[in-house]
PDB file of N, CA and C in Angstrom:
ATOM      1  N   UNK A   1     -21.272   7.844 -18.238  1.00  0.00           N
ATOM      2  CA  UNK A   1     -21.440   6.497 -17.720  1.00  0.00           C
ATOM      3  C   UNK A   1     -20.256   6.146 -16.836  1.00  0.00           C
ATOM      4  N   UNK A   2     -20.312   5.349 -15.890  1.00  0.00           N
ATOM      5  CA  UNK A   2     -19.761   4.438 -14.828  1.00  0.00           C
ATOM      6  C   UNK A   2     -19.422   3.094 -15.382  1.00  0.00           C
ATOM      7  N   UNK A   3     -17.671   3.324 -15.977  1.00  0.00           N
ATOM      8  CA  UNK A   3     -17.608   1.629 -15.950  1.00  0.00           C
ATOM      9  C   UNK A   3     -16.554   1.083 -14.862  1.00  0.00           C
ATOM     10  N   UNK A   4     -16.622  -0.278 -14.556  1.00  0.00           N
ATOM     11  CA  UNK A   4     -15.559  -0.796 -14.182  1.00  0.00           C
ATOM     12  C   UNK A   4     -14.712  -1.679 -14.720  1.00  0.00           C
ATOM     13  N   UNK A   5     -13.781  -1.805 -14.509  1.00  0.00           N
ATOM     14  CA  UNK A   5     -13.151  -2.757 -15.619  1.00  0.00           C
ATOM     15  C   UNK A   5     -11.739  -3.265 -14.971  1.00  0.00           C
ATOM     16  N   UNK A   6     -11.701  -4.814 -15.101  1.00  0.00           N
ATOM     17  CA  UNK A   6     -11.206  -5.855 -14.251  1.00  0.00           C
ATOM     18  C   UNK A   6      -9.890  -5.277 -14.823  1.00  0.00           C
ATOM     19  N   UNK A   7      -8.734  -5.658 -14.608  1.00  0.00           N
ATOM     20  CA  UNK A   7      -7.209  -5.493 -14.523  1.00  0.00           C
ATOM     21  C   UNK A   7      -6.820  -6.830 -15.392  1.00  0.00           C
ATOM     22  N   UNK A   8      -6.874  -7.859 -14.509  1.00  0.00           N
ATOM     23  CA  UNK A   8      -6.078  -9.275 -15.102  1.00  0.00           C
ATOM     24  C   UNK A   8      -7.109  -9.686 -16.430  1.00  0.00           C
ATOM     25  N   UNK A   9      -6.432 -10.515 -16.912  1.00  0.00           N
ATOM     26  CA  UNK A   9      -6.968 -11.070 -17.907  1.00  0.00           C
ATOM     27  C   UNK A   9      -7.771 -10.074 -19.049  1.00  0.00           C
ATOM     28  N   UNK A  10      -8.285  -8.729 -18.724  1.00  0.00           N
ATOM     29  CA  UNK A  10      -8.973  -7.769 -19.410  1.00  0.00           C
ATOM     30  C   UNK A  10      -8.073  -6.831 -19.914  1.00  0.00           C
ATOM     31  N   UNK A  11      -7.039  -6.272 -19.222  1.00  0.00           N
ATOM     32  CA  UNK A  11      -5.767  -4.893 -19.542  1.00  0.00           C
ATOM     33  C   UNK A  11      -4.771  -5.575 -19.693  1.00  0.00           C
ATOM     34  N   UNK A  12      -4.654  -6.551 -19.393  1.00  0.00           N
ATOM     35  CA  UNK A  12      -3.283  -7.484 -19.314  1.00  0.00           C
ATOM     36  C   UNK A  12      -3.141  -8.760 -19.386  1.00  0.00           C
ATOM     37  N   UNK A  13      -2.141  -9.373 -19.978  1.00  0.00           N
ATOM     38  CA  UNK A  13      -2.133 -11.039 -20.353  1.00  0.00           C
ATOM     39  C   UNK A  13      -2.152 -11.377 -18.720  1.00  0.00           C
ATOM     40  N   UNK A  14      -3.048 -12.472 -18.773  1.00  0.00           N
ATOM     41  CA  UNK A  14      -2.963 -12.815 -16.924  1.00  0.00           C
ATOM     42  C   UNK A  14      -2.305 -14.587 -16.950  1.00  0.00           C
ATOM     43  N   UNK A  15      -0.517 -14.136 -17.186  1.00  0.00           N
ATOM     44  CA  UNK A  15      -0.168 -15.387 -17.461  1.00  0.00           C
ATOM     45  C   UNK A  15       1.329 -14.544 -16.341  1.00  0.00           C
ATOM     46  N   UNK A  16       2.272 -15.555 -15.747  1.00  0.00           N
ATOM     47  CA  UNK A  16       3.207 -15.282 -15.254  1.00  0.00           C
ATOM     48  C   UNK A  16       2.946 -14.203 -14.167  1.00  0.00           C
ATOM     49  N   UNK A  17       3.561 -14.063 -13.317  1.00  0.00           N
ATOM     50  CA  UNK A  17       3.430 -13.251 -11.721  1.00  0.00           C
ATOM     51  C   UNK A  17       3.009 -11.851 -12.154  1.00  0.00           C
ATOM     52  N   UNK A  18       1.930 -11.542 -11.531  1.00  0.00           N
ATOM     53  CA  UNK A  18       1.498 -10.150 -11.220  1.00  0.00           C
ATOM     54  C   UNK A  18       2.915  -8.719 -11.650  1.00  0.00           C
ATOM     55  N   UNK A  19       3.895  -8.950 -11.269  1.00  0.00           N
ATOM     56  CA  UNK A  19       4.372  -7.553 -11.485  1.00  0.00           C
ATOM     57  C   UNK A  19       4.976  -7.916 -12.609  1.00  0.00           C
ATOM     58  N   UNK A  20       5.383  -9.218 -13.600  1.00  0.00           N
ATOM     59  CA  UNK A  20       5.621  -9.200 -15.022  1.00  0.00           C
ATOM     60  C   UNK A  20       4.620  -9.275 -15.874  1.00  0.00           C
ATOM     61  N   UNK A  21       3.194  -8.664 -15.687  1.00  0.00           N
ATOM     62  CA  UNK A  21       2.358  -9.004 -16.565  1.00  0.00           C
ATOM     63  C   UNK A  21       2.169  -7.676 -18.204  1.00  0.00           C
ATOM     64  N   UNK A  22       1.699  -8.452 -18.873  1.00  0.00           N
ATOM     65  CA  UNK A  22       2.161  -7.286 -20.073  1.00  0.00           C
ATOM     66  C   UNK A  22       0.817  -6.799 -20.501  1.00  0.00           C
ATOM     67  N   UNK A  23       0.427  -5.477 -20.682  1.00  0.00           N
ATOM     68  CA  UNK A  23      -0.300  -4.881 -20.612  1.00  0.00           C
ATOM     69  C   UNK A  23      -1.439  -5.107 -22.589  1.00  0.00           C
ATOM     70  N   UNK A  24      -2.473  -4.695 -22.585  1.00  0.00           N
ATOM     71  CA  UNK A  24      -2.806  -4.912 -23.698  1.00  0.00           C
ATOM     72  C   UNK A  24      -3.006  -3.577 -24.604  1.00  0.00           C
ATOM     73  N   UNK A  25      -2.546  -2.924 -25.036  1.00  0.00           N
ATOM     74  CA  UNK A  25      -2.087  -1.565 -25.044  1.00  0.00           C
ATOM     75  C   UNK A  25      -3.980  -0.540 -25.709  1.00  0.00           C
ATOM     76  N   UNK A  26      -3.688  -1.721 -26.454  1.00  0.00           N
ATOM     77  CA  UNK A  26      -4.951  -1.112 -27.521  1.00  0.00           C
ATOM     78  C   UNK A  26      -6.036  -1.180 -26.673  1.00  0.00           C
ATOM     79  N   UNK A  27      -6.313  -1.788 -25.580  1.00  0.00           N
ATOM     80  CA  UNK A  27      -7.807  -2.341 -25.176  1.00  0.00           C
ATOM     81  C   UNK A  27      -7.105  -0.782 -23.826  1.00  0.00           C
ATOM     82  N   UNK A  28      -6.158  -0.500 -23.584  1.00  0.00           N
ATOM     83  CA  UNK A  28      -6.130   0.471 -22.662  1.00  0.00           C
ATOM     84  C   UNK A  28      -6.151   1.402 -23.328  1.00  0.00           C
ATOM     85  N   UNK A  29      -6.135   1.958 -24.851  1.00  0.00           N
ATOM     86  CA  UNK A  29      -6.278   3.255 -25.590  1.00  0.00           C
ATOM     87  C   UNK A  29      -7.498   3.096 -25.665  1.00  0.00           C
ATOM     88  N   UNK A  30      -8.251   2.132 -25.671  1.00  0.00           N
ATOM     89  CA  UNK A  30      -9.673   2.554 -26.015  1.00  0.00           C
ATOM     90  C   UNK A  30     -10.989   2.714 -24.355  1.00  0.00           C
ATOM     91  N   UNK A  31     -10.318   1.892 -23.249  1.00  0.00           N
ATOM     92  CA  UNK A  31     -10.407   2.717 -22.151  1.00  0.00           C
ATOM     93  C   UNK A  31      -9.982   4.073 -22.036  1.00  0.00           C
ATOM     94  N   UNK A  32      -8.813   4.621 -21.986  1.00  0.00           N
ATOM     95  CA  UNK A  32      -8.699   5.987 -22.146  1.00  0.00           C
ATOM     96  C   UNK A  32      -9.308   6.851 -22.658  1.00  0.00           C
ATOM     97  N   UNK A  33      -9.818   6.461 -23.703  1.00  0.00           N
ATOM     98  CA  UNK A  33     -10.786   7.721 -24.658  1.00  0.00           C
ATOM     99  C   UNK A  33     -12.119   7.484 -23.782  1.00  0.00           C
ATOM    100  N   UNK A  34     -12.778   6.749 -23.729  1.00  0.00           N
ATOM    101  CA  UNK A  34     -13.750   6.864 -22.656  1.00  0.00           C
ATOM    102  C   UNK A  34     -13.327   7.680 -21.407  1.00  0.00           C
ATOM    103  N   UNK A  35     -12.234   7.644 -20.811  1.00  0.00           N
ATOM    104  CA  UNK A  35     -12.396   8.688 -19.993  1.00  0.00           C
ATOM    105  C   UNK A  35     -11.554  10.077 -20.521  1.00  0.00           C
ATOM    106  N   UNK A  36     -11.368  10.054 -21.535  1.00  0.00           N
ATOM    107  CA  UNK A  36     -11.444  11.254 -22.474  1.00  0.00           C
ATOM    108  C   UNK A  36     -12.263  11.991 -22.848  1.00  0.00           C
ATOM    109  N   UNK A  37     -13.650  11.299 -23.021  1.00  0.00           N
ATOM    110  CA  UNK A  37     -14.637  11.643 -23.672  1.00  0.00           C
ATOM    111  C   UNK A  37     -15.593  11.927 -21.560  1.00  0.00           C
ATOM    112  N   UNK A  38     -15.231  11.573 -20.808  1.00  0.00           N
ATOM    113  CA  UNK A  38     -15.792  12.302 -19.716  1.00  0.00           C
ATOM    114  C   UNK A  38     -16.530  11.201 -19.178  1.00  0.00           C
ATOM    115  N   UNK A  39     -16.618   9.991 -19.198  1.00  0.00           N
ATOM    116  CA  UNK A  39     -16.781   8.622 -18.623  1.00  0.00           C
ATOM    117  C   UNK A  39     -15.861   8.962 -17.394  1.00  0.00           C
ATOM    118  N   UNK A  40     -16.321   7.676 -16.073  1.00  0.00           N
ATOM    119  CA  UNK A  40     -16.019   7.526 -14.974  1.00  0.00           C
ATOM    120  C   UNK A  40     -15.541   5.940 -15.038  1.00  0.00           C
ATOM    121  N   UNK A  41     -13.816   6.150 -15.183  1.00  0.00           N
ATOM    122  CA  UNK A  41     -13.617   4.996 -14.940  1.00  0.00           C
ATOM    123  C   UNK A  41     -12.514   3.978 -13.759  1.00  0.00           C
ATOM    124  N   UNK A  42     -13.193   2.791 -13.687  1.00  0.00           N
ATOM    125  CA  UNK A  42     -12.887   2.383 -12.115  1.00  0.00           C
ATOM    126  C   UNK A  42     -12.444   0.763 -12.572  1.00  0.00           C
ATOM    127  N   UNK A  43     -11.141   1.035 -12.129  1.00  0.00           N
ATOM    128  CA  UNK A  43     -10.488  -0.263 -12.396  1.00  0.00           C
ATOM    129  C   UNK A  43     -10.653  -1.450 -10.964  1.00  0.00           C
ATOM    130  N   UNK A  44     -10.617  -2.163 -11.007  1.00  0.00           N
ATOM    131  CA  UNK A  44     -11.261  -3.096 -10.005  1.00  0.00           C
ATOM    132  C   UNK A  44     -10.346  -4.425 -10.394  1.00  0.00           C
ATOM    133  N   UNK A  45      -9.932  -5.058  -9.006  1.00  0.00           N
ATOM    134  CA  UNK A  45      -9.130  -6.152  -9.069  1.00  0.00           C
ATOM    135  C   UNK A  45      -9.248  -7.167  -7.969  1.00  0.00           C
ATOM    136  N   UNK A  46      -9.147  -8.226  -7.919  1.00  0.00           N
ATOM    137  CA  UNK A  46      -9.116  -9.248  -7.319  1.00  0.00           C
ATOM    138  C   UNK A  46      -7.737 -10.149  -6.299  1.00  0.00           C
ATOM    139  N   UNK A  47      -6.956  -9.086  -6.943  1.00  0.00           N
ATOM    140  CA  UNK A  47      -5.697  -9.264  -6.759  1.00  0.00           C
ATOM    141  C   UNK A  47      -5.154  -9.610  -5.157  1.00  0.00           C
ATOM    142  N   UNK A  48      -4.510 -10.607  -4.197  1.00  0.00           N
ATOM    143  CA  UNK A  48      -4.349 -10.561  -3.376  1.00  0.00           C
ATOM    144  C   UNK A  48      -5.961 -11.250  -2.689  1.00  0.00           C
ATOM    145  N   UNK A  49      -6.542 -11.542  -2.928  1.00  0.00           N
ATOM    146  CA  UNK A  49      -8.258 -12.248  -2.928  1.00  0.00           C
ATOM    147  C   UNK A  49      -7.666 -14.052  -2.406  1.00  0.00           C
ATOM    148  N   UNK A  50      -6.807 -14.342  -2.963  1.00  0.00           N
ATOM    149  CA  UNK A  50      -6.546 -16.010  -2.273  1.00  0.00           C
ATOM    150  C   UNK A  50      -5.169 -16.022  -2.091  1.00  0.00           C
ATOM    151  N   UNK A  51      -4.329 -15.114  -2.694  1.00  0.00           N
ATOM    152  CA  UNK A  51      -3.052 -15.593  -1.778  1.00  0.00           C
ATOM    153  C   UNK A  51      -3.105 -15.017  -0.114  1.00  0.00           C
ATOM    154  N   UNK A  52      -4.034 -13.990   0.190  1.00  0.00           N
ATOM    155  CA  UNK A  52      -4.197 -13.387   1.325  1.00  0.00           C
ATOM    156  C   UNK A  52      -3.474 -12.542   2.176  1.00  0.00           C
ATOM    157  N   UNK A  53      -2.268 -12.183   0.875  1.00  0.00           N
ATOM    158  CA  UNK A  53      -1.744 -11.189   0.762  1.00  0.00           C
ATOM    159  C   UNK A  53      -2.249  -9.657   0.892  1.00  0.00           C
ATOM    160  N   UNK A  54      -3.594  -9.766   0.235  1.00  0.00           N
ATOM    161  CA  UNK A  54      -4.296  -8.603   0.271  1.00  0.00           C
ATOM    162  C   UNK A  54      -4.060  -6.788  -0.283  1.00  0.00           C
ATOM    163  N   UNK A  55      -5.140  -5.803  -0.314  1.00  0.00           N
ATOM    164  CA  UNK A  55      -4.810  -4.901  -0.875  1.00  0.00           C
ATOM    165  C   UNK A  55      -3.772  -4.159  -0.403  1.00  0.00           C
ATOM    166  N   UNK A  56      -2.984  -3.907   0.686  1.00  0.00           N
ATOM    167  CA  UNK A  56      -1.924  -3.516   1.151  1.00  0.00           C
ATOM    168  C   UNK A  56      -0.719  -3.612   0.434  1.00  0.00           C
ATOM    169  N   UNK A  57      -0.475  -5.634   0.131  1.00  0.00           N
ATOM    170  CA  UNK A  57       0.438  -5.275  -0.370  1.00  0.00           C
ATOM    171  C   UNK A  57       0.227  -5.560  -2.054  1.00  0.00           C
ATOM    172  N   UNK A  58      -0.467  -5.375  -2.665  1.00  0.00           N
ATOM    173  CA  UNK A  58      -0.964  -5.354  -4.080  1.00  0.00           C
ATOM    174  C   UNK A  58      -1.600  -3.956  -4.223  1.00  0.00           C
ATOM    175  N   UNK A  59      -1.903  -2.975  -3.715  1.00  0.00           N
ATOM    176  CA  UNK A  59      -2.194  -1.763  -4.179  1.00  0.00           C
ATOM    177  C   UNK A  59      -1.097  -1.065  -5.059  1.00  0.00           C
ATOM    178  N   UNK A  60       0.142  -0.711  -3.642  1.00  0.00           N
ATOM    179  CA  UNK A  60       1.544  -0.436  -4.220  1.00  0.00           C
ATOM    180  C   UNK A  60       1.586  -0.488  -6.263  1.00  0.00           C
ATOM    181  N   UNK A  61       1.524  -1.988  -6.123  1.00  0.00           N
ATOM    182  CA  UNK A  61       2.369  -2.686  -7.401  1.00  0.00           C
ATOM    183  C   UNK A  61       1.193  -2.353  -8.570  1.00  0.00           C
ATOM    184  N   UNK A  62      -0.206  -2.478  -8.195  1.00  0.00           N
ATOM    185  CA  UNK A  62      -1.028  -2.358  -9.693  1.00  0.00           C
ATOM    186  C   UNK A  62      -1.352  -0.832  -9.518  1.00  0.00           C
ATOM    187  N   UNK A  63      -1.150   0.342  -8.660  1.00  0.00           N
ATOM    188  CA  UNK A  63      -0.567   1.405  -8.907  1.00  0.00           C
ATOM    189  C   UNK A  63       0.329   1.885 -10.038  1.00  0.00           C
ATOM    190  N   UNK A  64       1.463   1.406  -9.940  1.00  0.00           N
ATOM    191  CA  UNK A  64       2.451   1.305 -10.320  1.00  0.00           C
ATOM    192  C   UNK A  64       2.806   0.707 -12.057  1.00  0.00           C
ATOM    193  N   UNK A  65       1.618  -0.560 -11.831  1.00  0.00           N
ATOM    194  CA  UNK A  65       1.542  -0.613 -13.142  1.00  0.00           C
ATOM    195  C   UNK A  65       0.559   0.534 -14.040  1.00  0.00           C
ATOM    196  N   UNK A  66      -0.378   0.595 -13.378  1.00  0.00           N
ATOM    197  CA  UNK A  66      -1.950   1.624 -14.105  1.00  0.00           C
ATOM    198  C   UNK A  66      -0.732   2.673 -14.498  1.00  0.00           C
ATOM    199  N   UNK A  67       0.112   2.922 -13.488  1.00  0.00           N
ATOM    200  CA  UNK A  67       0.950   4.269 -14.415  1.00  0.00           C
ATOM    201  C   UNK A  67       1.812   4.074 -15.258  1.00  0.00           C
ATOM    202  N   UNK A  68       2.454   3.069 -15.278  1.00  0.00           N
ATOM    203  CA  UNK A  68       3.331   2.574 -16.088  1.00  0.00           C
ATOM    204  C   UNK A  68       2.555   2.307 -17.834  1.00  0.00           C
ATOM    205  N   UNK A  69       1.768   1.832 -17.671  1.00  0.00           N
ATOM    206  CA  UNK A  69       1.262   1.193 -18.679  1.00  0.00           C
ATOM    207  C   UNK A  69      -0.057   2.461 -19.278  1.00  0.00           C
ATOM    208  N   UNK A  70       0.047   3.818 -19.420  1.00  0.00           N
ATOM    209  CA  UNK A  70      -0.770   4.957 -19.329  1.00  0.00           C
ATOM    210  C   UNK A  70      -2.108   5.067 -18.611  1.00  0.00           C
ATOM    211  N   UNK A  71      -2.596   4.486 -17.978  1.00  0.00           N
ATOM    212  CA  UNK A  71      -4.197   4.132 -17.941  1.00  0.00           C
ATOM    213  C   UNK A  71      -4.685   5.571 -16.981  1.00  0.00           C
ATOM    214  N   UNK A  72      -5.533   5.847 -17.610  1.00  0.00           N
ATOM    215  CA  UNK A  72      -6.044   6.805 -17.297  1.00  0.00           C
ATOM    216  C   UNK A  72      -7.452   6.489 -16.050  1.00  0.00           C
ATOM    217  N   UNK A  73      -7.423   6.713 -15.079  1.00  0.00           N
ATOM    218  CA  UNK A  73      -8.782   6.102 -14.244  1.00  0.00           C
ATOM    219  C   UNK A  73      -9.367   7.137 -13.070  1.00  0.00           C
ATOM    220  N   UNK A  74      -9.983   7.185 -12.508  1.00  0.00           N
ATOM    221  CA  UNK A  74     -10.913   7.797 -11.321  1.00  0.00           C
ATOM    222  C   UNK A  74     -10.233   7.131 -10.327  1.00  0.00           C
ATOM    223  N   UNK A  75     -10.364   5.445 -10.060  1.00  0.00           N
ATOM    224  CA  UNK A  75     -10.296   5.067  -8.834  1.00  0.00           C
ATOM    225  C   UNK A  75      -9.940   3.340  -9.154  1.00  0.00           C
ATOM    226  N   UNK A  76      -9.274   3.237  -8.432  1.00  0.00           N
ATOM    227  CA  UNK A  76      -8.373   1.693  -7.757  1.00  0.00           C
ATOM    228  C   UNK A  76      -9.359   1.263  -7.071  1.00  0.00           C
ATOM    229  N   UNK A  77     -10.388   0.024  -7.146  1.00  0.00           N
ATOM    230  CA  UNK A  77     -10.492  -0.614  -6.373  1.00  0.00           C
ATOM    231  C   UNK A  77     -10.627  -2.302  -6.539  1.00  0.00           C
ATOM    232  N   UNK A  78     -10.716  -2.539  -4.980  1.00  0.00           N
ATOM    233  CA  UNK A  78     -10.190  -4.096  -4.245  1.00  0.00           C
ATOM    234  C   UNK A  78     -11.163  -4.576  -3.816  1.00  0.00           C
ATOM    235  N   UNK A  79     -12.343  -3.929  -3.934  1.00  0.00           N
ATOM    236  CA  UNK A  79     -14.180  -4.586  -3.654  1.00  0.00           C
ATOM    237  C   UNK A  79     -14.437  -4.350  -4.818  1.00  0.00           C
ATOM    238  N   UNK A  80     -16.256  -5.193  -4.226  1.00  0.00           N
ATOM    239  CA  UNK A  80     -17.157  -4.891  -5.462  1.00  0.00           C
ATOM    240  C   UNK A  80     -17.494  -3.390  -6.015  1.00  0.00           C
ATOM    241  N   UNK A  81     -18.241  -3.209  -6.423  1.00  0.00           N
ATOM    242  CA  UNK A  81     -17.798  -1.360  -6.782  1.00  0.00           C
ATOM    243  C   UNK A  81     -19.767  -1.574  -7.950  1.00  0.00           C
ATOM    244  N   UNK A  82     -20.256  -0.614  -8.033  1.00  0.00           N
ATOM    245  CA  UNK A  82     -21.538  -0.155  -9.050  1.00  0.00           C
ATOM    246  C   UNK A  82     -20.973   0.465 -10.045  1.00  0.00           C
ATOM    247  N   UNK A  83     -21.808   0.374 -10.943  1.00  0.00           N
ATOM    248  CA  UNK A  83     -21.239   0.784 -12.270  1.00  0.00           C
ATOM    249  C   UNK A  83     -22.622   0.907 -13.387  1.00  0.00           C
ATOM    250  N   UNK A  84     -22.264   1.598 -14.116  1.00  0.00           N
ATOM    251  CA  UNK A  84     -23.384   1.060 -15.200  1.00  0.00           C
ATOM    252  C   UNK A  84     -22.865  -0.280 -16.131  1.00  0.00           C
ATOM    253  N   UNK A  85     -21.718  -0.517 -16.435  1.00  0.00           N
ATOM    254  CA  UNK A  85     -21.348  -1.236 -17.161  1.00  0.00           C
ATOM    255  C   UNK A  85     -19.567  -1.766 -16.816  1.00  0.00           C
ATOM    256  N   UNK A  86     -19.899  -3.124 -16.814  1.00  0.00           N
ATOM    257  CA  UNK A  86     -18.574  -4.219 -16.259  1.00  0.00           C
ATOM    258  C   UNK A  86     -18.020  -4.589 -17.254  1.00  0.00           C
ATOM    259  N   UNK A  87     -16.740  -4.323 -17.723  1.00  0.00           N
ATOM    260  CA  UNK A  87     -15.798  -4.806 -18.964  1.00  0.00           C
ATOM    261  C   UNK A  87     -14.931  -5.839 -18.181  1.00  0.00           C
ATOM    262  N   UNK A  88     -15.127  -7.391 -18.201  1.00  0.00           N
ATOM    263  CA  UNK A  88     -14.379  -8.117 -17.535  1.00  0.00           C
ATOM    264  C   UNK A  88     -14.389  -9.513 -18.345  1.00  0.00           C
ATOM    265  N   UNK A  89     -13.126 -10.222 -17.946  1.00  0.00           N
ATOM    266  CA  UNK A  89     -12.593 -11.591 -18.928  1.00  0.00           C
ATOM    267  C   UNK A  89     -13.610 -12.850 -18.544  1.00  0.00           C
ATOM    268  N   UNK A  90     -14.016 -12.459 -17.644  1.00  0.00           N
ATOM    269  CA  UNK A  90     -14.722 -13.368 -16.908  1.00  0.00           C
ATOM    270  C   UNK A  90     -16.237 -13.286 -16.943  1.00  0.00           C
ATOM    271  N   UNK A  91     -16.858 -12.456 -17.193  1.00  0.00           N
ATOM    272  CA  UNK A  91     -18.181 -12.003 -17.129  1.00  0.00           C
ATOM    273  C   UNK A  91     -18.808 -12.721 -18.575  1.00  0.00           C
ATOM    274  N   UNK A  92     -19.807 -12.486 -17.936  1.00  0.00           N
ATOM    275  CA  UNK A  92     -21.304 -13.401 -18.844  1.00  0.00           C
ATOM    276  C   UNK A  92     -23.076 -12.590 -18.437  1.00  0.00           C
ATOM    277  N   UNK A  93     -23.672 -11.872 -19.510  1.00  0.00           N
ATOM    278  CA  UNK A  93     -24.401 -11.226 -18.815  1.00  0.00           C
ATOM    279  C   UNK A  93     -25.548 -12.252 -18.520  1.00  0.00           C
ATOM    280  N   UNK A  94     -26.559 -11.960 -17.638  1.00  0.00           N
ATOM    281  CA  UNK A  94     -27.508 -12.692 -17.098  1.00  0.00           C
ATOM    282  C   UNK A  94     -28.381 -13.077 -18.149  1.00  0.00           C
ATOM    283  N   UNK A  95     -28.353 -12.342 -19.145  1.00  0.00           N
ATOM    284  CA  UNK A  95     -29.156 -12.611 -20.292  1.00  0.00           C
ATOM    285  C   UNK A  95     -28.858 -13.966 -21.374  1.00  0.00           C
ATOM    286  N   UNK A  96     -27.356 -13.733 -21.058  1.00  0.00           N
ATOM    287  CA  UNK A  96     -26.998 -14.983 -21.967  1.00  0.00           C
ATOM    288  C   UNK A  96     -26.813 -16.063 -21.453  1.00  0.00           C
ATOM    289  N   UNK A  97     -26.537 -15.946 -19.686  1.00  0.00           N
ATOM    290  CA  UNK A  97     -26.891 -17.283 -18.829  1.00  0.00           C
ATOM    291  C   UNK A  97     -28.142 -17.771 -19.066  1.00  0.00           C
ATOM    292  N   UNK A  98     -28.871 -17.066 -18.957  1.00  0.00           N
ATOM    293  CA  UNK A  98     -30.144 -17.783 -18.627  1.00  0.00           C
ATOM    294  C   UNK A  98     -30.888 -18.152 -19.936  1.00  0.00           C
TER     295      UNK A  98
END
């Protein structure tokens, strides 16, 4: 399976500036084993989206963290992205909207 899975608020407390944010260790060990177990996984961020700063200069830094903080992944991205399944702080499936 194909997941994606948001950065802020989901891997990390999304409180205080982007490069002090503290990682959630356990919710990234249990991402990891999914791509342990041979899952495709794709971290996806928003980051740089309204300060308009953009992925240029926010790639660098959540690079930097994904390694810092072990995360094991396929691919960085700064768009929307397909998936079979979205692990995010923000999400609500259509089923329970409606």
């Amino acid at each position: 399976m194909k997941y994606v899975v948001d950065i802020d608020g989901t891997i990390c407390k999304e409180v205080g500036s982007v490069i002090g944010r503290t990682p959630y260790i356990d919710r990234i060990n249990q991402i990891n084993k999914l791509y342990d177990e041979g899952h495709t996984i794709v971290y996806m961020t928003a980051r740089g989206l309204h300060s308009g700063k953009g992925e240029a200069y926010y790639r660098p830094i959540t690079e930097k963290q994904l390694k810092l903080w072990g995360c094991k992944y396929h691919e960085l991205s700064f768009k929307n992205h397909d998936a079979d399944l979205f692990i995010d702080d923000k999400a609500i499936s259509a089923k329970d909207f409606f």
